[in-house]
Protein backbone atom coordinates (compact mmCIF):
# COMPACT_ATOMS: atom_id res chain seq x y z
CA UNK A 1 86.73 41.93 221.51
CA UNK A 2 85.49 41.33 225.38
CA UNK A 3 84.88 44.90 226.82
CA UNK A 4 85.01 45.81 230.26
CA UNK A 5 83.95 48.30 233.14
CA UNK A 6 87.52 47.96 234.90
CA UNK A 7 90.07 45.86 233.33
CA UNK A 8 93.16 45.10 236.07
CA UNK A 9 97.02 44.65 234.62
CA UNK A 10 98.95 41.97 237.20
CA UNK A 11 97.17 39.48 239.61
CA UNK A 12 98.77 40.42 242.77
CA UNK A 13 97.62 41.08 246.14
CA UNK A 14 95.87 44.35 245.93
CA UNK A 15 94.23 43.39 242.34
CA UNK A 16 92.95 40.61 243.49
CA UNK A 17 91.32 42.32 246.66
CA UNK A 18 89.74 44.68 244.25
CA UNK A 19 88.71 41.50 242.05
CA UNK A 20 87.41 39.54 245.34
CA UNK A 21 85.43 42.87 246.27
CA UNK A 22 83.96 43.03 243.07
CA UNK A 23 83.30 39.97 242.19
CA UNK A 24 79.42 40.22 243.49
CA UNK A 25 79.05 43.93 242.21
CA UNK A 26 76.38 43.41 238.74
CA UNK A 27 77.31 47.12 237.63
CA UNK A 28 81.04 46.68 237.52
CA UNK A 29 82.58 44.20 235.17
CA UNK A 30 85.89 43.75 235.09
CA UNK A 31 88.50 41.67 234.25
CA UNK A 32 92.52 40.98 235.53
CA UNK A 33 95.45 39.51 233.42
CA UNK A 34 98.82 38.23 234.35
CA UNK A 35 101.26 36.90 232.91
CA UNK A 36 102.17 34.43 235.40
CA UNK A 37 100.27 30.76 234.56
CA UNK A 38 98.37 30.41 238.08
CA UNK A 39 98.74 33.20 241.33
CA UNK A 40 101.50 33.51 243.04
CA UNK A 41 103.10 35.41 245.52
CA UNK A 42 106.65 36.07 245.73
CA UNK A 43 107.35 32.62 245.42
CA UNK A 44 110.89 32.21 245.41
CA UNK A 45 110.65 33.58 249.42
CA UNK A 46 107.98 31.14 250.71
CA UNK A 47 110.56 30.24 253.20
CA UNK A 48 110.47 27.84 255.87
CA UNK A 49 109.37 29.93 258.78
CA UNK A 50 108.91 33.08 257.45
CA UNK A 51 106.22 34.80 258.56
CA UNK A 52 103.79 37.65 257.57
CA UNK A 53 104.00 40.96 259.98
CA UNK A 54 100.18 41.89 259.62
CA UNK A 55 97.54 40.04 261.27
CA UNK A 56 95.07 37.71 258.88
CA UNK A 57 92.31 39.73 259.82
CA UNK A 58 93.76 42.18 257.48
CA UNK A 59 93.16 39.74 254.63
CA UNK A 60 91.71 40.72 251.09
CA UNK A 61 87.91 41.73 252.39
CA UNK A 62 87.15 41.68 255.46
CA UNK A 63 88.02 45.09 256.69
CA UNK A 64 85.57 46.34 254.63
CA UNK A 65 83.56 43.59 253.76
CA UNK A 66 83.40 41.02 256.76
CA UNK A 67 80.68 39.06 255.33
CA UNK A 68 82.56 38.38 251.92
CA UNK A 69 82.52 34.67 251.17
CA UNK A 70 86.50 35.17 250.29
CA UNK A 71 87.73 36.50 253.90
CA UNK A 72 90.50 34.52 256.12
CA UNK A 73 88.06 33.32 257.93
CA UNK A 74 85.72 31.51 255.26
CA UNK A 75 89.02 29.96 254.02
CA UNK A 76 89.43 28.12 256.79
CA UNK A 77 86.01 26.75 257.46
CA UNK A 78 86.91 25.28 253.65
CA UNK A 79 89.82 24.39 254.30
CA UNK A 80 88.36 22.46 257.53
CA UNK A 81 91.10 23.73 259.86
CA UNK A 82 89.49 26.65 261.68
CA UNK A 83 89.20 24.53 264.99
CA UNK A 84 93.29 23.88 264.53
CA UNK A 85 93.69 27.29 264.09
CA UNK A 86 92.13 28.96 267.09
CA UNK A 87 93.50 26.10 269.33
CA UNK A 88 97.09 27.43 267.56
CA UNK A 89 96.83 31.15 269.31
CA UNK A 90 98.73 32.51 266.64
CA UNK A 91 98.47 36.50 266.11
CA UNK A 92 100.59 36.07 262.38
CA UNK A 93 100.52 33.24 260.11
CA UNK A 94 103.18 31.82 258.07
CA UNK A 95 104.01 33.17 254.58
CA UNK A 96 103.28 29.66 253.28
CA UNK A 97 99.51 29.75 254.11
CA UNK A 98 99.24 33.20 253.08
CA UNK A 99 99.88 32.72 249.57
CA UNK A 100 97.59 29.63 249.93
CA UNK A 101 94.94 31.34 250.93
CA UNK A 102 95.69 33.79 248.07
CA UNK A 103 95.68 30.82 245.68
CA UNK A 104 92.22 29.84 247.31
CA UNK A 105 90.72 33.44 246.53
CA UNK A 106 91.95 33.26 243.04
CA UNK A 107 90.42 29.95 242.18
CA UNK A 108 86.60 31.24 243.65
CA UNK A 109 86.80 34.20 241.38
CA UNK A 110 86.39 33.55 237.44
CA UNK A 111 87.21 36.86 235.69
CA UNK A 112 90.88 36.18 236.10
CA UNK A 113 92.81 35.54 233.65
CA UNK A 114 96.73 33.94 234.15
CA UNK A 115 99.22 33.14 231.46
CA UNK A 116 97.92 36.12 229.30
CA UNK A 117 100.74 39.13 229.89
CA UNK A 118 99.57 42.33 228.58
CA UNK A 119 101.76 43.17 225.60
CA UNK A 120 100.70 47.28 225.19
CA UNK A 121 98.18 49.42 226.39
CA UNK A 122 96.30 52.04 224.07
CA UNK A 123 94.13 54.84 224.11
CA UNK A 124 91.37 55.19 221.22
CA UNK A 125 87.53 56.36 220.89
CA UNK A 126 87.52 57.23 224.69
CA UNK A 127 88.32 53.28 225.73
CA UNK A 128 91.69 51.72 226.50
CA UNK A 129 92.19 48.26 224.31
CA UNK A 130 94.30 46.32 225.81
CA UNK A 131 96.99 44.02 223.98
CA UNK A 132 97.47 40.55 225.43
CA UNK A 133 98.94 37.59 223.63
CA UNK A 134 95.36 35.77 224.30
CA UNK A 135 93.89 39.02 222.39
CA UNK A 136 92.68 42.29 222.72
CA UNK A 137 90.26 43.55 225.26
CA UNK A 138 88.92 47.06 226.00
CA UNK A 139 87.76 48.75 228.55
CA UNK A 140 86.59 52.06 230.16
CA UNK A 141 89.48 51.71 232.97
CA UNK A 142 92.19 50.37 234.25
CA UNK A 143 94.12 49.19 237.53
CA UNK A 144 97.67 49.04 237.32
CA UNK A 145 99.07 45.94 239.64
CA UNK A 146 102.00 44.48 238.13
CA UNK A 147 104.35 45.42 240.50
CA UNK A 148 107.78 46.31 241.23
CA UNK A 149 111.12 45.18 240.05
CA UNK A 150 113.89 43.39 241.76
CA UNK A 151 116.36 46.05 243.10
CA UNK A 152 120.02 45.08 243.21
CA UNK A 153 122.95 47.91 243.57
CA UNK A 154 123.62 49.75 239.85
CA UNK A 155 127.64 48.30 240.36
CA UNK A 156 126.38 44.46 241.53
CA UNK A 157 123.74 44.19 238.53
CA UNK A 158 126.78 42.89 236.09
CA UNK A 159 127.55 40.30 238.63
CA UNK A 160 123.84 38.87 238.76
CA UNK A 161 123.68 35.40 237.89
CA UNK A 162 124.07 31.96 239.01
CA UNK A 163 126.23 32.79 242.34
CA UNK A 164 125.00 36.08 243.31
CA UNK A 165 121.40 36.43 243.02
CA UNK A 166 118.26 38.78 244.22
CA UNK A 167 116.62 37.05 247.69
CA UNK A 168 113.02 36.74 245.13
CA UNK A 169 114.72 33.85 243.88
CA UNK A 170 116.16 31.82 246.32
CA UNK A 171 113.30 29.43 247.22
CA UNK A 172 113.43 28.42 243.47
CA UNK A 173 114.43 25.08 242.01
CA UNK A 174 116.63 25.20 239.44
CA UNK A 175 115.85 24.49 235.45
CA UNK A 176 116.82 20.62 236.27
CA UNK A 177 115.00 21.35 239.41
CA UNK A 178 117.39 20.80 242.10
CA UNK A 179 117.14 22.58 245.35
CA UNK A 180 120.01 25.27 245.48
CA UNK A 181 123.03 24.24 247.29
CA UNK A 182 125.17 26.16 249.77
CA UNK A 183 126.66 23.53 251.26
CA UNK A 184 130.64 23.87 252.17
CA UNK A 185 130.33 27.80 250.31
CA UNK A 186 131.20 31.16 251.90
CA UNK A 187 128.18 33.13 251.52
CA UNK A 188 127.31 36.53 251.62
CA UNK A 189 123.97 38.33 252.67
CA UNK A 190 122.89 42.03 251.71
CA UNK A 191 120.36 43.79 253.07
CA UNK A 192 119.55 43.77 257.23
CA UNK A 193 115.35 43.67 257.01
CA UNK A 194 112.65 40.62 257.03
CA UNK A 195 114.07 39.37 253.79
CA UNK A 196 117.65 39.25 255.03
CA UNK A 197 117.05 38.12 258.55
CA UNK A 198 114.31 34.81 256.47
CA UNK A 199 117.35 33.96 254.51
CA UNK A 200 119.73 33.71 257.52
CA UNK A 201 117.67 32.16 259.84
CA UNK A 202 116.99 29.41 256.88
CA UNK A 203 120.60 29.11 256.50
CA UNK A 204 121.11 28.19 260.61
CA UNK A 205 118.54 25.55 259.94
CA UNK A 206 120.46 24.06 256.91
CA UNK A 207 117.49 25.14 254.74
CA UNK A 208 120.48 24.98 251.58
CA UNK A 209 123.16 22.83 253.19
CA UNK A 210 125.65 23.01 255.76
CA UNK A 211 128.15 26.32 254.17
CA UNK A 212 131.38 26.85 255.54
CA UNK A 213 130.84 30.54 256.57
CA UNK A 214 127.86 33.08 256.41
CA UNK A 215 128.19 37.02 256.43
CA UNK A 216 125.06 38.84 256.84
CA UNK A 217 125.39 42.53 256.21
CA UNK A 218 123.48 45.60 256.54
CA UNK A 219 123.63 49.52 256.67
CA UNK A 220 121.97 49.44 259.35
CA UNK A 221 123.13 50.57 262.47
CA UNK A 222 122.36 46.94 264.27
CA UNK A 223 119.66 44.31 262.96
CA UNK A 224 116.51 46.28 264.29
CA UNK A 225 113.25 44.75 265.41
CA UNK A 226 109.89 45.70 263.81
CA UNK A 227 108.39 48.33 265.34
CA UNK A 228 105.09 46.41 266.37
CA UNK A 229 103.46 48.49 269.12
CA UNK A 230 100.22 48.85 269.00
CA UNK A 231 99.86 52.85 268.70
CA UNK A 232 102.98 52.32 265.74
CA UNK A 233 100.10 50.33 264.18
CA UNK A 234 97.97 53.54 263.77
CA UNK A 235 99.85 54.74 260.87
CA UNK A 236 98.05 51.82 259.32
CA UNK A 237 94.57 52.95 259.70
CA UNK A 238 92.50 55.30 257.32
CA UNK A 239 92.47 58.07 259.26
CA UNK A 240 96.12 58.49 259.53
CA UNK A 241 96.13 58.03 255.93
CA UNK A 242 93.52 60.72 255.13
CA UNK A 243 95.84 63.22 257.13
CA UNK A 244 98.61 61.76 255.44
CA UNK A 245 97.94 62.39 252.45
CA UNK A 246 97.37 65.83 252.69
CA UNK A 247 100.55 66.83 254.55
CA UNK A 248 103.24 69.04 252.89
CA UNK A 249 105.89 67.01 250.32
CA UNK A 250 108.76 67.46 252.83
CA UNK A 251 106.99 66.64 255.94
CA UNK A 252 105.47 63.32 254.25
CA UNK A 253 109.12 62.53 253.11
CA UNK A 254 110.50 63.27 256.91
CA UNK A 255 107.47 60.93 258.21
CA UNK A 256 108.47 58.25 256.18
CA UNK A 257 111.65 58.06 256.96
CA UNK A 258 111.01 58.01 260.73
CA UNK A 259 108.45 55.34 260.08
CA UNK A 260 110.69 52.86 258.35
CA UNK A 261 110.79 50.10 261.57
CA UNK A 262 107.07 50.43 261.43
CA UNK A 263 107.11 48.34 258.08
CA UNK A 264 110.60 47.61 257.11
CA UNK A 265 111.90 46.05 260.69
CA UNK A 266 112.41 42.71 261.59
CA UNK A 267 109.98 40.63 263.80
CA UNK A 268 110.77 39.90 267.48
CA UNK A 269 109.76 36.16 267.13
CA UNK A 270 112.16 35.79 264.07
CA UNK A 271 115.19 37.97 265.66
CA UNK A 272 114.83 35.56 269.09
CA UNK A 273 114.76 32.65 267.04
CA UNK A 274 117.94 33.59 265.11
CA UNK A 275 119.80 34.79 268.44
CA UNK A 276 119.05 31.50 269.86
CA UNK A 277 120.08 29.33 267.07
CA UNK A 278 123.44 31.42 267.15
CA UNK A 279 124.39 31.05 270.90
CA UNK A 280 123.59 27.57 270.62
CA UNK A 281 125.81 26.96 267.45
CA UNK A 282 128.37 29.50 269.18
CA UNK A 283 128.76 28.74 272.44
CA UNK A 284 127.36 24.96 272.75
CA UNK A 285 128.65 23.58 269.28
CA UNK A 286 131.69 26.20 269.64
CA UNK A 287 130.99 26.73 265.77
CA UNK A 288 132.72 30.24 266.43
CA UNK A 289 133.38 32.66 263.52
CA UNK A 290 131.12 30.21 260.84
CA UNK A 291 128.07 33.05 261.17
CA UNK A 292 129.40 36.76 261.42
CA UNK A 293 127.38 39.51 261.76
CA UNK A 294 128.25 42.48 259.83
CA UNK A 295 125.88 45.94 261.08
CA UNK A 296 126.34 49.11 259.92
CA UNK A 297 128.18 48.31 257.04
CA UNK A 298 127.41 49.64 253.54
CA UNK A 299 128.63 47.64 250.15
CA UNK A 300 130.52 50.37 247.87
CA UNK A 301 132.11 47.72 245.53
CA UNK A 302 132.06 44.34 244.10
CA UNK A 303 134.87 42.75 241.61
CA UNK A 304 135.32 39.32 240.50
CA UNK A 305 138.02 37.24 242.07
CA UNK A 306 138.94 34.21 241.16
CA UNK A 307 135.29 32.25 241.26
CA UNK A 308 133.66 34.02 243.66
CA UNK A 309 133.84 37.98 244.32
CA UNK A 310 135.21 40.72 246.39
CA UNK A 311 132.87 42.73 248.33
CA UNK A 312 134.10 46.38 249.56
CA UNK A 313 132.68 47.37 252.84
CA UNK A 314 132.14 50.84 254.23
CA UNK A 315 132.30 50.90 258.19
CA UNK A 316 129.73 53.31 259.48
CA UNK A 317 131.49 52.95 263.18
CA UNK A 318 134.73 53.43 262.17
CA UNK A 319 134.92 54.68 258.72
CA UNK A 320 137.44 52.51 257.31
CA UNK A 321 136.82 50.58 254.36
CA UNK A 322 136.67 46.37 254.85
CA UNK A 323 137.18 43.73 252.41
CA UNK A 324 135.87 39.95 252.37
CA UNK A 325 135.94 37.54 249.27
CA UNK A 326 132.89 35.16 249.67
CA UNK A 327 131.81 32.46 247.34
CA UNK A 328 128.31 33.82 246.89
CA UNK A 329 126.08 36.26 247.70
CA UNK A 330 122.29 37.17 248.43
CA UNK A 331 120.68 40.26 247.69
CA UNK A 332 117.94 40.89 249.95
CA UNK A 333 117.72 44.60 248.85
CA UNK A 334 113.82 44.80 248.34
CA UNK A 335 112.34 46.54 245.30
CA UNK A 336 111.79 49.91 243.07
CA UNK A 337 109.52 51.20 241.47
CA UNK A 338 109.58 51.53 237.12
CA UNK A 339 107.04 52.44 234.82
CA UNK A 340 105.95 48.98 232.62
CA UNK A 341 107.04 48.86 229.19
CA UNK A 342 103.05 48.40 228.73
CA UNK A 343 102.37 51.34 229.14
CA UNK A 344 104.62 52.98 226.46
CA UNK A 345 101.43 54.00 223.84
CA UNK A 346 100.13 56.16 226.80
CA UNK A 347 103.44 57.33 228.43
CA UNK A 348 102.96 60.73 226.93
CA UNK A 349 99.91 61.31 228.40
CA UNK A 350 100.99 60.28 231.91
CA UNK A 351 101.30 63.23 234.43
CA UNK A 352 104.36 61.45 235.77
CA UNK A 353 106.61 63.62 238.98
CA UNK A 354 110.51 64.13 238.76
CA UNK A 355 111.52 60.19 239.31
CA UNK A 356 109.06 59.19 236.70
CA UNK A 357 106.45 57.69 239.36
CA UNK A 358 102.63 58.23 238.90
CA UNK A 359 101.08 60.99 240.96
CA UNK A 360 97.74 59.90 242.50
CA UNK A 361 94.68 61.78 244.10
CA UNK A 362 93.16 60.57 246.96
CA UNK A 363 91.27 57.83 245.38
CA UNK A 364 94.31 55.96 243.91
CA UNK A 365 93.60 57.52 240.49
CA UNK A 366 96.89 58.54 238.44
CA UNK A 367 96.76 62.05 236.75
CA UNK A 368 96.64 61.88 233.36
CA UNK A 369 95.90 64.11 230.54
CA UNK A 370 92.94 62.15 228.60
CA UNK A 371 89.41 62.18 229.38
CA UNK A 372 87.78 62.69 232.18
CA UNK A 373 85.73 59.94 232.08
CA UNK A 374 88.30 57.42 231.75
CA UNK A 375 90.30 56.73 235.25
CA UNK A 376 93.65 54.90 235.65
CA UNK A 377 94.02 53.41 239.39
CA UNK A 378 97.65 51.82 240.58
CA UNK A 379 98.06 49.97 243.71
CA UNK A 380 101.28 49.73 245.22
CA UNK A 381 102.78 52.87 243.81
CA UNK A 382 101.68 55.52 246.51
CA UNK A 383 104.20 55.40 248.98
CA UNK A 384 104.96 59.32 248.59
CA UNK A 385 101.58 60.30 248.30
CA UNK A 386 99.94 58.05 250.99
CA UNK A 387 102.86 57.12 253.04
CA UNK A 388 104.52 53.78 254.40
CA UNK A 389 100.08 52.16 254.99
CA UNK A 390 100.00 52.27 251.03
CA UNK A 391 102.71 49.32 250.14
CA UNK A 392 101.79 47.20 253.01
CA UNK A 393 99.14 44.49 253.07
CA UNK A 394 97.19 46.26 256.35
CA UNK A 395 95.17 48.34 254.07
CA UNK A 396 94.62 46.77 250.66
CA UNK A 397 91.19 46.15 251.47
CA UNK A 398 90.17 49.43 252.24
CA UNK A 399 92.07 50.49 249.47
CA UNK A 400 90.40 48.56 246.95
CA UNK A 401 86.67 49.55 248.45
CA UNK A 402 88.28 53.14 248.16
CA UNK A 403 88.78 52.15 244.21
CA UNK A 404 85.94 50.88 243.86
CA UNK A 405 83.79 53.89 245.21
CA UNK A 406 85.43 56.00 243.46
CA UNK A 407 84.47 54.20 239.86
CA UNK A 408 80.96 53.60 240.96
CA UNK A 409 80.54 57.42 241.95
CA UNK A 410 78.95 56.32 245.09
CA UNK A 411 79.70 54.56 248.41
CA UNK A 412 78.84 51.22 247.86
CA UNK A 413 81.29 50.61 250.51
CA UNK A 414 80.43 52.37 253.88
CA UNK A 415 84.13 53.48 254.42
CA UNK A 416 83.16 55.82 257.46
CA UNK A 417 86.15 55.87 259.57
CA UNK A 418 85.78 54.77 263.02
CA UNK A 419 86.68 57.29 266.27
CA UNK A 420 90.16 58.02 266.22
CA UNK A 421 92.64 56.89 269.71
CA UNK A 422 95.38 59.31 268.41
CA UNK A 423 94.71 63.00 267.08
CA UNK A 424 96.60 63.50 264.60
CA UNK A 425 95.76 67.08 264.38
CA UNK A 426 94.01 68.21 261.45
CA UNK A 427 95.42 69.46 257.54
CA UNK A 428 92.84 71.13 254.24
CA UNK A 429 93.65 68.76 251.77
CA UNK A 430 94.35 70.33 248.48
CA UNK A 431 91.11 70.47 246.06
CA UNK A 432 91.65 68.08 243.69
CA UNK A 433 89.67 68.41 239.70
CA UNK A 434 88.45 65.85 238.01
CA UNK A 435 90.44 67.47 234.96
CA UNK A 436 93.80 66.60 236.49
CA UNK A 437 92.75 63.32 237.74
């Protein structure tokens, strides 16, 4: 029975930032599972096109770490293409070589272990042991990383199938694998962010086929840039976070809601390229009424007519309710949050808040009510706490050296926080005890 210093659940990401951080670290051994058989990232939406929205600086080290032989920047010196790249200018890179360079990370570090998905989680003689179907494993903590699941509307999730699927699926070959086909369909798209705007632009460029008709349609109120400027980008720096973090429950849920474009918008490069692709198919090809774009438009219903379905529409303009029968549709409705069925030993001793999500201190660390000693970190399940910076790439590494100071009980990381351009004013964070944390 392997034990470890820090075993990590899920291989995503922000696990494998802390795994790439700690991979030269002699007094921390740890460990990482998933149940997936190599990594992988999102990969029914590597999309032709698609880009990422964060520079590749902010990669899985080198904020923190800019010597670390698993930065950006060492991939492509391997990868003998750093010459191409400069010469390329390009401030974002594709989703495509993201996810390679995430598969490059994952093959230089050796304590991960894929195809092993852990089963249950325990608590016993001041260690968790950890149930995989490769065996059992203990350790003295944990990192939770497996996630979120697919969110689709509670009324649509009887309709989920074959024809009207989540967007995390679409770049997916089917079980005889065969590319999916839309061609001659009427198709539907919900949801009006990145995900929604990768799918549609895919679709102009006959990514699935040539369909008879597309409908994209979001809430809201038009299909809305991401807010890119570069003083937006301070809410993704550690000292806005530190002040974040801090601030009153209702002022951190008012900040993120005025924040969403910051993280949640589309890009400029991919909006232009869409508008472009639909004046020339409009007003050049005279292809008029094949794409129709539906803003500000929310989906109340969804019945099943015939062999496709009936959508109800909710006009935020107008107020009248619409009705279109499509063929198909997308769901490009992002993700929620749910507690793995993992962790159902512990749940009792889980400090969880009133929608069941983990509270966290400063350090990452969910409150629980077992021993002291023993910490449980999540990643990606902050967004209350820490605000819109905690689900986004920008700051995983910083994140992870934040983790990883925290279980060393020292700053092996020097995490000093540069001088701020924007004063954000100060706010007494709340003491925090080891005993609830």
């Amino acid at each position: 029975m392997q034990h470890f210093t820090l075993f990590g659940v899920g291989i995503g990401p922000f696990n494998l930032s802390i795994a790439a951080l700690a991979r030269d670290i002699g007094e921390l051994n740890a460990g990482f599972a998933d149940a997936h058989s190599s990594m992988t990232w999102h990969p029914g939406l590597l999309l032709n096109d698609a880009r990422m929205q964060t520079s590749p600086l902010k990669d899985m080290v080198t904020a923190v770490d800019p010597t670390n032989p698993l930065s950006f920047l060492s991939y492509l010196v391997s990868k003998r293409k750093i010459y191409a790249f400069m010469a390329a200018q390009m401030q974002t890179i594709s989703r495509l070589e993201f996810a390679d360079y995430l598969a490059w990370v994952a093959s230089n570090i050796d304590n991960l272990m894929f195809d092993n998905p852990v089963e249950a989680i325990e608590f016993s003689d001041n260690k968790f042991v950890i149930h995989t179907n490769k065996g059992i494993f203990t350790s003295e903590h944990l990192c939770l990383g497996t996630g979120k699941r697919t969110h689709v509307p509670e009324f649509a999730r009887p309709f989920v199938g074959e024809h009207c699927i989540h967007a995390s699926t679409i770049g997916r070959e089917d079980h005889d694998g065969k590319q999916r086909s839309y061609e001659g369909k009427t198709l539907a798209i919900i949801g009006g962010g990145q995900t929604g705007a990768d799918v549609f632009l895919n679709l102009l460029q006959g990514q699935w086929g040539k369909p008879k008709k597309v409908i994209w349609i979001s809430r809201r109120p038009n299909f809305q840039a991401l807010d890119e400027g570069v003083f937006s980008d301070q809410y993704f720096t550690p000292n806005y976070g530190e002040l974040f973090y801090g601030l009153d429950k209702e002022v951190k849920q008012r900040e993120i809601s005025q924040q969403k474009l910051t993280s949640d918008g589309i890009t400029s490069v991919c909006l232009k390229d869409i508008y472009q692709h639909l004046y020339h198919e409009t007003f050049i090809q005279g292809n008029v009424g094949k794409w129709v774009l539906q803003p500000h438009r929310t989906l109340t219903g969804l019945a099943k007519q015939g062999s496709g379905y009936c959508l109800t529409l909710v006009n935020g303009l107008t107020e009248k309710t619409e009705q279109c029968q499509v063929d198909e549709l997308v769901f490009c409705t992002g993700y929620e949050s749910s507690l793995p069925a993992y962790l159902g030993p512990i749940k009792d001793k889980l400090a969880l808040d009133e929608k069941g999500d983990f509270q966290l201190n400063k350090a990452f660390r969910v409150k629980w009510n077992g021993p002291e000693t023993n910490h449980i970190y999540a990643v990606n399940a902050g967004l209350n706490s820490h605000g819109i910076l905690e689900p986004q790439l920008s700051l995983s590494a910083w994140r992870s050296a934040t983790i990883i100071n925290d279980l060393l009980g020292k700053s092996h990381f020097d995490l000093t926080q540069e001088v701020k351009l924007i004063d954000w004013g100060h706010k007494e964070l709340q003491q925090e005890t080891a005993s609830s944390y």
